[in-house]
PDB file of N, CA and C in Angstrom:
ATOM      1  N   UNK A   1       0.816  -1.194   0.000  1.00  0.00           N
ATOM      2  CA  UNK A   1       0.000   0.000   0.000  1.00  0.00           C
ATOM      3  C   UNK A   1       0.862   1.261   0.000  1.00  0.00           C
ATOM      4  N   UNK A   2       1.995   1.205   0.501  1.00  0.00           N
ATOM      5  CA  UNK A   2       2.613   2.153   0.972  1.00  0.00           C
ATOM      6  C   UNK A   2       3.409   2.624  -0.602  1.00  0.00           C
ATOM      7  N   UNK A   3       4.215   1.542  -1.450  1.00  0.00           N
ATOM      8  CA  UNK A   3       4.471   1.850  -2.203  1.00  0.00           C
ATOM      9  C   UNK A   3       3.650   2.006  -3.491  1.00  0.00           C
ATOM     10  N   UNK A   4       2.412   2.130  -3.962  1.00  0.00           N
ATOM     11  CA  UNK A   4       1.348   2.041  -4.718  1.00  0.00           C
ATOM     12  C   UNK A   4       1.205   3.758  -4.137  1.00  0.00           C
ATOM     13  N   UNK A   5       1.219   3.737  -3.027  1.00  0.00           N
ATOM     14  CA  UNK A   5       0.740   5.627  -2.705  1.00  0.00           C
ATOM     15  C   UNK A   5       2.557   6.284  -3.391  1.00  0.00           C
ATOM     16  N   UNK A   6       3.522   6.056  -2.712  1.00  0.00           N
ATOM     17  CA  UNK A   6       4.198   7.173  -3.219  1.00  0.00           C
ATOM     18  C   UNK A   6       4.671   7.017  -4.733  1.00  0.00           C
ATOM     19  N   UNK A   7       4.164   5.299  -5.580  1.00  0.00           N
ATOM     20  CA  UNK A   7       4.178   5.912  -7.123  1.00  0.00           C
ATOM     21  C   UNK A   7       3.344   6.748  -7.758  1.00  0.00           C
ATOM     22  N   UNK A   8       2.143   7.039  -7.257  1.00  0.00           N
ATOM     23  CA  UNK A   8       1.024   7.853  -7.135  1.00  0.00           C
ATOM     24  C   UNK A   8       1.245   9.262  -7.527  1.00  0.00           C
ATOM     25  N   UNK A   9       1.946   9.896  -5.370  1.00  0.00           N
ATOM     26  CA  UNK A   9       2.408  11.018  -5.677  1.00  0.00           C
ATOM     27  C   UNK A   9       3.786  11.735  -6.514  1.00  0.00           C
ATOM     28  N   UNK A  10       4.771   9.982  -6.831  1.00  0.00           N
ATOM     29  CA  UNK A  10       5.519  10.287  -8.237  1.00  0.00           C
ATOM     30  C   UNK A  10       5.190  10.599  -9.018  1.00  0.00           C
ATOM     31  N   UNK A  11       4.174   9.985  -9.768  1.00  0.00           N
ATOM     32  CA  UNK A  11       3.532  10.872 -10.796  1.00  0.00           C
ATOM     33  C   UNK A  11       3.195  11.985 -11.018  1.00  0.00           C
ATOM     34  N   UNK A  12       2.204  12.150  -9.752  1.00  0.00           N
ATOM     35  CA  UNK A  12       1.601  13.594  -9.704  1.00  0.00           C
ATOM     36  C   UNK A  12       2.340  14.319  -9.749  1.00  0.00           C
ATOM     37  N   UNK A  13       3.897  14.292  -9.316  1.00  0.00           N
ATOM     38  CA  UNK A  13       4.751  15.419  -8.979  1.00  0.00           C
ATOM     39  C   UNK A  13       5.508  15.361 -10.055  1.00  0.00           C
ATOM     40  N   UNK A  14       5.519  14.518 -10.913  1.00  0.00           N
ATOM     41  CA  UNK A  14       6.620  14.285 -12.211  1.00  0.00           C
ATOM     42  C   UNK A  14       5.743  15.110 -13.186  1.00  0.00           C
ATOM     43  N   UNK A  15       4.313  14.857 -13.014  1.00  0.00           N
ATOM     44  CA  UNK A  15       3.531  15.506 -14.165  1.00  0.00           C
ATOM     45  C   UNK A  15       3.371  17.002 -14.061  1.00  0.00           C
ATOM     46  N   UNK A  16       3.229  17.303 -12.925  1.00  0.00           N
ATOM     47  CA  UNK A  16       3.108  19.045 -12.480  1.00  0.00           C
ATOM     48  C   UNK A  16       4.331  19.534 -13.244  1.00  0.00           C
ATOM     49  N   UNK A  17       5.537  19.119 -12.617  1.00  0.00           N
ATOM     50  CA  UNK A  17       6.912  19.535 -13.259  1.00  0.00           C
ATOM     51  C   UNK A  17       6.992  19.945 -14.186  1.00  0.00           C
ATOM     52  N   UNK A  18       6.475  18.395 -15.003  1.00  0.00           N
ATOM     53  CA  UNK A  18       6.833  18.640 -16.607  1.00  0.00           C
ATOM     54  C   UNK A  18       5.511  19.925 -17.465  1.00  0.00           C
ATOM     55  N   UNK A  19       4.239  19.981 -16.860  1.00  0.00           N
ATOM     56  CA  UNK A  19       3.525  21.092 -17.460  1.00  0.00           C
ATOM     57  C   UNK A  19       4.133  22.407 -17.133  1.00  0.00           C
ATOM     58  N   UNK A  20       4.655  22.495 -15.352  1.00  0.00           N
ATOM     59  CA  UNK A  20       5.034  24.025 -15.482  1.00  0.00           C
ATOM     60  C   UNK A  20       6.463  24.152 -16.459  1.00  0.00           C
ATOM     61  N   UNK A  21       6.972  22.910 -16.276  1.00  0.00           N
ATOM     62  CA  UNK A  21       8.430  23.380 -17.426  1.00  0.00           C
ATOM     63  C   UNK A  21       8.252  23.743 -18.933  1.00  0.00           C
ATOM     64  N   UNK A  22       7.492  22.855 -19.818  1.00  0.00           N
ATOM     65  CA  UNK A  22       6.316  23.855 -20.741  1.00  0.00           C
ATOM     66  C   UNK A  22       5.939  25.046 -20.795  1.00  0.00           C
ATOM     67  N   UNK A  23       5.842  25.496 -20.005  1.00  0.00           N
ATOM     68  CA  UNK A  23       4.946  26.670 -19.777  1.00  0.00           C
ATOM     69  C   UNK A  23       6.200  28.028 -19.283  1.00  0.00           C
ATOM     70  N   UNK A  24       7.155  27.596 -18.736  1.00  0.00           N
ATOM     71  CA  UNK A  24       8.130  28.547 -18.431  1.00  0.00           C
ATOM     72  C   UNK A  24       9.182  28.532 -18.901  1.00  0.00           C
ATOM     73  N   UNK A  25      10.111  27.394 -19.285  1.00  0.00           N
ATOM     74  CA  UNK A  25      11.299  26.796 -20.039  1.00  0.00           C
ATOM     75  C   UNK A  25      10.941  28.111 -21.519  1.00  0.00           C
ATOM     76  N   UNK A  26      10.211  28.027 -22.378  1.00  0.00           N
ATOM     77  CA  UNK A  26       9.930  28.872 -23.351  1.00  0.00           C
ATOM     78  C   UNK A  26      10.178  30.324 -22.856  1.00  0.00           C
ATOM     79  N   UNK A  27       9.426  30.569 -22.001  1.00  0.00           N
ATOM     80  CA  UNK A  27       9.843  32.330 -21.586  1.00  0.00           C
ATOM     81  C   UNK A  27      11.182  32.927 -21.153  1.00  0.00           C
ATOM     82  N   UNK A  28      11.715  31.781 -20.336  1.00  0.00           N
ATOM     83  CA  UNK A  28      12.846  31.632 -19.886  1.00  0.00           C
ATOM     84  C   UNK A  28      14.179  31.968 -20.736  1.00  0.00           C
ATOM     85  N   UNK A  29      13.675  30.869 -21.693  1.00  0.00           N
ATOM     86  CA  UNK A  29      14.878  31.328 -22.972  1.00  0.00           C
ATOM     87  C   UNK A  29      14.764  31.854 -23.561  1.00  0.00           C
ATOM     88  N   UNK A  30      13.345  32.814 -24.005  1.00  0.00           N
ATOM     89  CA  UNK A  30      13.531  33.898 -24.934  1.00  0.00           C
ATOM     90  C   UNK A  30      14.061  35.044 -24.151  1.00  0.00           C
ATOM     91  N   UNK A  31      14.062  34.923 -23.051  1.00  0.00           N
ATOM     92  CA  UNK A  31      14.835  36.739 -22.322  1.00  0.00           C
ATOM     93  C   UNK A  31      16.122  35.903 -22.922  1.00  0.00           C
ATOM     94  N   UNK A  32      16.616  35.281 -22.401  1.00  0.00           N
ATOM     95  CA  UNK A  32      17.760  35.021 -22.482  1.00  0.00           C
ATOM     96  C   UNK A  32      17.955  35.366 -24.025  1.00  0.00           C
ATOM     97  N   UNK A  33      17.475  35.150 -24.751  1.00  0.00           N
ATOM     98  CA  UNK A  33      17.477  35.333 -26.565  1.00  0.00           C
ATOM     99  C   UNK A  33      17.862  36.826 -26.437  1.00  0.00           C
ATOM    100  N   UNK A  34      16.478  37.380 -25.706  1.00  0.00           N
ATOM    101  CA  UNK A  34      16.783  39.072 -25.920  1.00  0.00           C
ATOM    102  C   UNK A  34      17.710  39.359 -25.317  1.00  0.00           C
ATOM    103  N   UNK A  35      18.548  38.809 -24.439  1.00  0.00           N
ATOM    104  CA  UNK A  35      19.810  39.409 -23.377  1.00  0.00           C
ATOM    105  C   UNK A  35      20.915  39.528 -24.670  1.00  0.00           C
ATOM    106  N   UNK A  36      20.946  38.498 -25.089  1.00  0.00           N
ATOM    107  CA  UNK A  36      22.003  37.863 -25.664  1.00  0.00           C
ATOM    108  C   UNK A  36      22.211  39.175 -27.363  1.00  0.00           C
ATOM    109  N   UNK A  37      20.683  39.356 -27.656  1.00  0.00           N
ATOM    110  CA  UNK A  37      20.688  40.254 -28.806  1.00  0.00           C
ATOM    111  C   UNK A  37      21.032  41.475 -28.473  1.00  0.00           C
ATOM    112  N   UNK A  38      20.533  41.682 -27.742  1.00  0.00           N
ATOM    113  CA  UNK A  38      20.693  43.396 -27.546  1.00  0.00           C
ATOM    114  C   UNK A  38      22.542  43.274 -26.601  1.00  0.00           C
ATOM    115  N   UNK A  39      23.338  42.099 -26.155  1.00  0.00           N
ATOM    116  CA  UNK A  39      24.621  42.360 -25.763  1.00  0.00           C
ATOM    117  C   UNK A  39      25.588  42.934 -27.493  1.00  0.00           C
ATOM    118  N   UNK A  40      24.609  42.195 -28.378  1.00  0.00           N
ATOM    119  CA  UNK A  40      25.383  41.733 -29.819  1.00  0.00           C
ATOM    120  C   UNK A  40      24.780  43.116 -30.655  1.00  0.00           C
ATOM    121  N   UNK A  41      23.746  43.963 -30.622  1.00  0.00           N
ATOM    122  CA  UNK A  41      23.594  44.953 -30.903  1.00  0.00           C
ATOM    123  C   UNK A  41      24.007  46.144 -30.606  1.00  0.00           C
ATOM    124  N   UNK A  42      24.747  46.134 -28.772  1.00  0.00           N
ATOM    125  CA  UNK A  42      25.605  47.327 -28.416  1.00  0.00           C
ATOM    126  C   UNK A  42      27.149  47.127 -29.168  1.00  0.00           C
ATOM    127  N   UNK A  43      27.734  46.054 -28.976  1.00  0.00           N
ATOM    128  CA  UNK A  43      28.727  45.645 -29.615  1.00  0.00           C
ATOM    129  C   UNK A  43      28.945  46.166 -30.769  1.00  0.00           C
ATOM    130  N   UNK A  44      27.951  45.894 -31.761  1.00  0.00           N
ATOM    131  CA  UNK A  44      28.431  46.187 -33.043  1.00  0.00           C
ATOM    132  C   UNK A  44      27.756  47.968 -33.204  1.00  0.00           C
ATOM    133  N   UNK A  45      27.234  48.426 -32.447  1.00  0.00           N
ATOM    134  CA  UNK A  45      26.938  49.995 -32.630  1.00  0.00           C
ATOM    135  C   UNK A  45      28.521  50.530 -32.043  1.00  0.00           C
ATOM    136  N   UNK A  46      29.253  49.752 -31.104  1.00  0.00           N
ATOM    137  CA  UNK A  46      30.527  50.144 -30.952  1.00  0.00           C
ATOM    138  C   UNK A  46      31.521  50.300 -32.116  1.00  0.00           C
ATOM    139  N   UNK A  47      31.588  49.065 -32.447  1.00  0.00           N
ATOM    140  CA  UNK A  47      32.335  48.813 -33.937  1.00  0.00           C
ATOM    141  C   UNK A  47      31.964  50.091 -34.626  1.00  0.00           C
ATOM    142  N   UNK A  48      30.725  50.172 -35.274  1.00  0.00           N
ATOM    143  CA  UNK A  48      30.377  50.921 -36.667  1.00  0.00           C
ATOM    144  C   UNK A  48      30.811  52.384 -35.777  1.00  0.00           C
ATOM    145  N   UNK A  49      30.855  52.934 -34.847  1.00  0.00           N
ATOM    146  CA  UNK A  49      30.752  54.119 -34.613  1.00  0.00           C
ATOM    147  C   UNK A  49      32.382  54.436 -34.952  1.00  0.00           C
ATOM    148  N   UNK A  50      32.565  55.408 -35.775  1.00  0.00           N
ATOM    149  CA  UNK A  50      34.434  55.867 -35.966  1.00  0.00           C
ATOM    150  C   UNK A  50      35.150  56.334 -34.696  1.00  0.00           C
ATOM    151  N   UNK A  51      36.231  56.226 -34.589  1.00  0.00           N
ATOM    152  CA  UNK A  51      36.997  57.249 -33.253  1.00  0.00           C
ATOM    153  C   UNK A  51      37.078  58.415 -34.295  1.00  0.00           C
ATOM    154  N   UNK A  52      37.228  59.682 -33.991  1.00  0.00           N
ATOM    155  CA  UNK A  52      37.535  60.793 -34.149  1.00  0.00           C
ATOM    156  C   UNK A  52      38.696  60.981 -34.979  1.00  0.00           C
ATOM    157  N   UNK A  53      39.711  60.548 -34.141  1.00  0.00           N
ATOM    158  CA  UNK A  53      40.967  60.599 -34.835  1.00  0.00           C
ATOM    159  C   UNK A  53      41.126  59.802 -36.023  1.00  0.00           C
ATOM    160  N   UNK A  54      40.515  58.470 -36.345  1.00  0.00           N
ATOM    161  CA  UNK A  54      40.402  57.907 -37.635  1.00  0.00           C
ATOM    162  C   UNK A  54      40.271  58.508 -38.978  1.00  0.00           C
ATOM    163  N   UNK A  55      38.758  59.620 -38.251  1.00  0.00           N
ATOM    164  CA  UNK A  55      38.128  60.146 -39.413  1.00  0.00           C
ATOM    165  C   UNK A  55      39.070  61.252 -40.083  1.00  0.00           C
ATOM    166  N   UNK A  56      40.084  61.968 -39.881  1.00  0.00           N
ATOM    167  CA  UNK A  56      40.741  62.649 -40.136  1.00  0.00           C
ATOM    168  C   UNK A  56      42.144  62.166 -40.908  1.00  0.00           C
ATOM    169  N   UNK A  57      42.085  60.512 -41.074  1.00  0.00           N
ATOM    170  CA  UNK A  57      43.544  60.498 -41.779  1.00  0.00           C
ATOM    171  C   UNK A  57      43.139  61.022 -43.038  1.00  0.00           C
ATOM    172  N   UNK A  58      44.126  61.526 -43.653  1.00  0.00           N
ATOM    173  CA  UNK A  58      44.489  61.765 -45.459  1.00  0.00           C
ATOM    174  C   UNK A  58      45.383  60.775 -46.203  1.00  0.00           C
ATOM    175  N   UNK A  59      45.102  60.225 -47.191  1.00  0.00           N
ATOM    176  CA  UNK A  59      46.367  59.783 -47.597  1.00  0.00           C
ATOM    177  C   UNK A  59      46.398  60.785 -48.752  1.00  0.00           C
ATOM    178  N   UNK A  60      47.529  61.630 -49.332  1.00  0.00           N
ATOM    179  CA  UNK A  60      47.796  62.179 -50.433  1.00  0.00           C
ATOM    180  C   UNK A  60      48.495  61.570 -51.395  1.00  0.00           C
ATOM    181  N   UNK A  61      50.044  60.658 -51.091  1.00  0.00           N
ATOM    182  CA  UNK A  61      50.292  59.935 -52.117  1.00  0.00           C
ATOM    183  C   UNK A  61      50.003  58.730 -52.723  1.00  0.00           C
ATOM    184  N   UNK A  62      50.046  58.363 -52.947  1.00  0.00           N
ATOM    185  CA  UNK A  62      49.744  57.123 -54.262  1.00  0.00           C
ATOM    186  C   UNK A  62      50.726  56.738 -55.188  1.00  0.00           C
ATOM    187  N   UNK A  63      51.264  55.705 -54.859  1.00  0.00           N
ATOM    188  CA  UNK A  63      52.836  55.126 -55.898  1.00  0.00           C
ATOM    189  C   UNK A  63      52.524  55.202 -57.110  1.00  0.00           C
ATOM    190  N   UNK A  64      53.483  55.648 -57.956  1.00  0.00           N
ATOM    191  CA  UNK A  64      53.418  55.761 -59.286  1.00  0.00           C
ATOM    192  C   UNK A  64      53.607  53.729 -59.489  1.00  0.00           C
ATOM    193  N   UNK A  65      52.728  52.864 -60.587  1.00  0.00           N
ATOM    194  CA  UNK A  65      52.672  51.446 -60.990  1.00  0.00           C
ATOM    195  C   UNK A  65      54.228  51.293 -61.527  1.00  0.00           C
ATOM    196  N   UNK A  66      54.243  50.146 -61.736  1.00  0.00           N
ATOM    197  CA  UNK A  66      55.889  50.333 -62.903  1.00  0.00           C
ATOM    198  C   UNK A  66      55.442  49.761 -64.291  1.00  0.00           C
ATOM    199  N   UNK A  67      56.219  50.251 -65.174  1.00  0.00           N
ATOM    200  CA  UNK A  67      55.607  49.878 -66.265  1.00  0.00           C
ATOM    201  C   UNK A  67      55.861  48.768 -67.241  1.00  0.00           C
ATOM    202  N   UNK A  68      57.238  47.909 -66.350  1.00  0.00           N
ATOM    203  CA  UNK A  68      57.739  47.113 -67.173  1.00  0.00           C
ATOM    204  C   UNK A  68      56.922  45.466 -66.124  1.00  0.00           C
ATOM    205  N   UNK A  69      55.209  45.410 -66.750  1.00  0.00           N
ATOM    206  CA  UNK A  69      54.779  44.587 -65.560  1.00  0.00           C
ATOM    207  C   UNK A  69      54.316  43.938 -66.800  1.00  0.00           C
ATOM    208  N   UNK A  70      54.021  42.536 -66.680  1.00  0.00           N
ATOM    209  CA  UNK A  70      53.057  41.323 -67.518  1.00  0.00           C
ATOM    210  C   UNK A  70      51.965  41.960 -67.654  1.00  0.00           C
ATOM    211  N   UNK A  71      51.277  41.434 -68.376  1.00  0.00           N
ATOM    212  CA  UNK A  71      49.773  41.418 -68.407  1.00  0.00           C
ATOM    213  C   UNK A  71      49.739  40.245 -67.328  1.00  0.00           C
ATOM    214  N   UNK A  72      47.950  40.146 -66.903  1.00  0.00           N
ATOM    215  CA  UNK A  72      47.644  39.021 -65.998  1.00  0.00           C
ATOM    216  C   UNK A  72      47.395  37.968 -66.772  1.00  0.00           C
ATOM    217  N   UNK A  73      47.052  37.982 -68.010  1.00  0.00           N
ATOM    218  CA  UNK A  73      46.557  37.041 -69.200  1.00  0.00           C
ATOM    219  C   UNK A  73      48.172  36.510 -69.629  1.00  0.00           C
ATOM    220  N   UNK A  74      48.963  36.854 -69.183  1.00  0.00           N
ATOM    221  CA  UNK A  74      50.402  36.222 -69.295  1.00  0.00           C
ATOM    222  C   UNK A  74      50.921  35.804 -68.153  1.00  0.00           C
ATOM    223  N   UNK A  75      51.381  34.027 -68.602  1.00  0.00           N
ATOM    224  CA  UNK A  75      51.853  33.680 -67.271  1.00  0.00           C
ATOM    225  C   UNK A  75      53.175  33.127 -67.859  1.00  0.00           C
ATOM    226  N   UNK A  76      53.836  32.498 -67.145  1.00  0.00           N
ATOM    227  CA  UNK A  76      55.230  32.537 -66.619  1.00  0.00           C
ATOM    228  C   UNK A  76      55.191  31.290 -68.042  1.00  0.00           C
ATOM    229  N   UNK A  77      56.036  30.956 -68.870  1.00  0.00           N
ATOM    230  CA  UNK A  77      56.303  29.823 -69.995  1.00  0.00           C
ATOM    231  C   UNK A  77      57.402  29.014 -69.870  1.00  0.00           C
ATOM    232  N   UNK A  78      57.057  27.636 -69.413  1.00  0.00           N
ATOM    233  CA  UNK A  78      58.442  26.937 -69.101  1.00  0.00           C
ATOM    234  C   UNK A  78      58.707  25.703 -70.621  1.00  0.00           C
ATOM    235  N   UNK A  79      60.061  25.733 -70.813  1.00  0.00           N
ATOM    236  CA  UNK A  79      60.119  24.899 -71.908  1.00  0.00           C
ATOM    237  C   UNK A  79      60.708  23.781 -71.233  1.00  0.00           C
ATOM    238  N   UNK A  80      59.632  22.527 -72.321  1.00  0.00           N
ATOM    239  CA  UNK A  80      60.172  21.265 -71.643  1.00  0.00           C
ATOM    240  C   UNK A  80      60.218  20.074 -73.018  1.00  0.00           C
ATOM    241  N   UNK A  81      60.848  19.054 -72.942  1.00  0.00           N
ATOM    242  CA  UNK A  81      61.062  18.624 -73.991  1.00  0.00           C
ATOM    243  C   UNK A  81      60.246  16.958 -73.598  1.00  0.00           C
ATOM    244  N   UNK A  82      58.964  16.375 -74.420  1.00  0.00           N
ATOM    245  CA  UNK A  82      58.674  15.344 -73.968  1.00  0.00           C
ATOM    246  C   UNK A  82      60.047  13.740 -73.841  1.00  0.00           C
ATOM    247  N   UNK A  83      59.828  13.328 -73.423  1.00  0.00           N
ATOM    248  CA  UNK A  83      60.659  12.065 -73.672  1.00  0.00           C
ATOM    249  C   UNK A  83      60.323  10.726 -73.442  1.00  0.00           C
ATOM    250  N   UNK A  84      60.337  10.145 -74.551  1.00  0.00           N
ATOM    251  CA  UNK A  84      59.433   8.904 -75.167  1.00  0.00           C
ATOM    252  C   UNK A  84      60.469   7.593 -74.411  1.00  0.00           C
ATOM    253  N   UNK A  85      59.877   6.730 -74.133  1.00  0.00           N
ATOM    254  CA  UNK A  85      60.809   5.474 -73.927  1.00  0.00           C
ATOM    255  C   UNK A  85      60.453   4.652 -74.995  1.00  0.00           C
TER     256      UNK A  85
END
């Protein structure tokens, strides 16, 4: 008798569990979703924002190319001689 009652209130107490975990497990992890977005949305408003001093470099020169360069449609030509046995 004794063990017939506390598989009983096993149940009962296994089943409560598992409905409130349903029911809260979902809410639970969506904050956590929103924690997690809005950590990843300050972050990158950090990134995109410039420092000050960045915005002010100049570059003025620019290397003159050289002119004795390949085309890219030309590649390197190695000579080789087949050899038959």
């Amino acid at each position: 008798m004794l063990l017939i009652r506390f598989l009983i209130i096993a149940i009962c107490v296994l089943y409560i569990v598992r409905s409130l975990a349903r029911i809260f497990l979902p809410m639970l992890f969506q904050n956590m979703v929103n924690k997690a977005q809005q950590q990843q949305n300050t972050h990158q408003y950090k990134q995109q924002r410039p420092n000050q001093t960045e915005s002010k470099i100049k570059v003025d020169f620019v290397p003159p190319s050289p002119k004795n360069t390949i085309p890219d449609n030309e590649g390197d030509f190695v000579d080789y001689e087949e050899i038959k046995k």
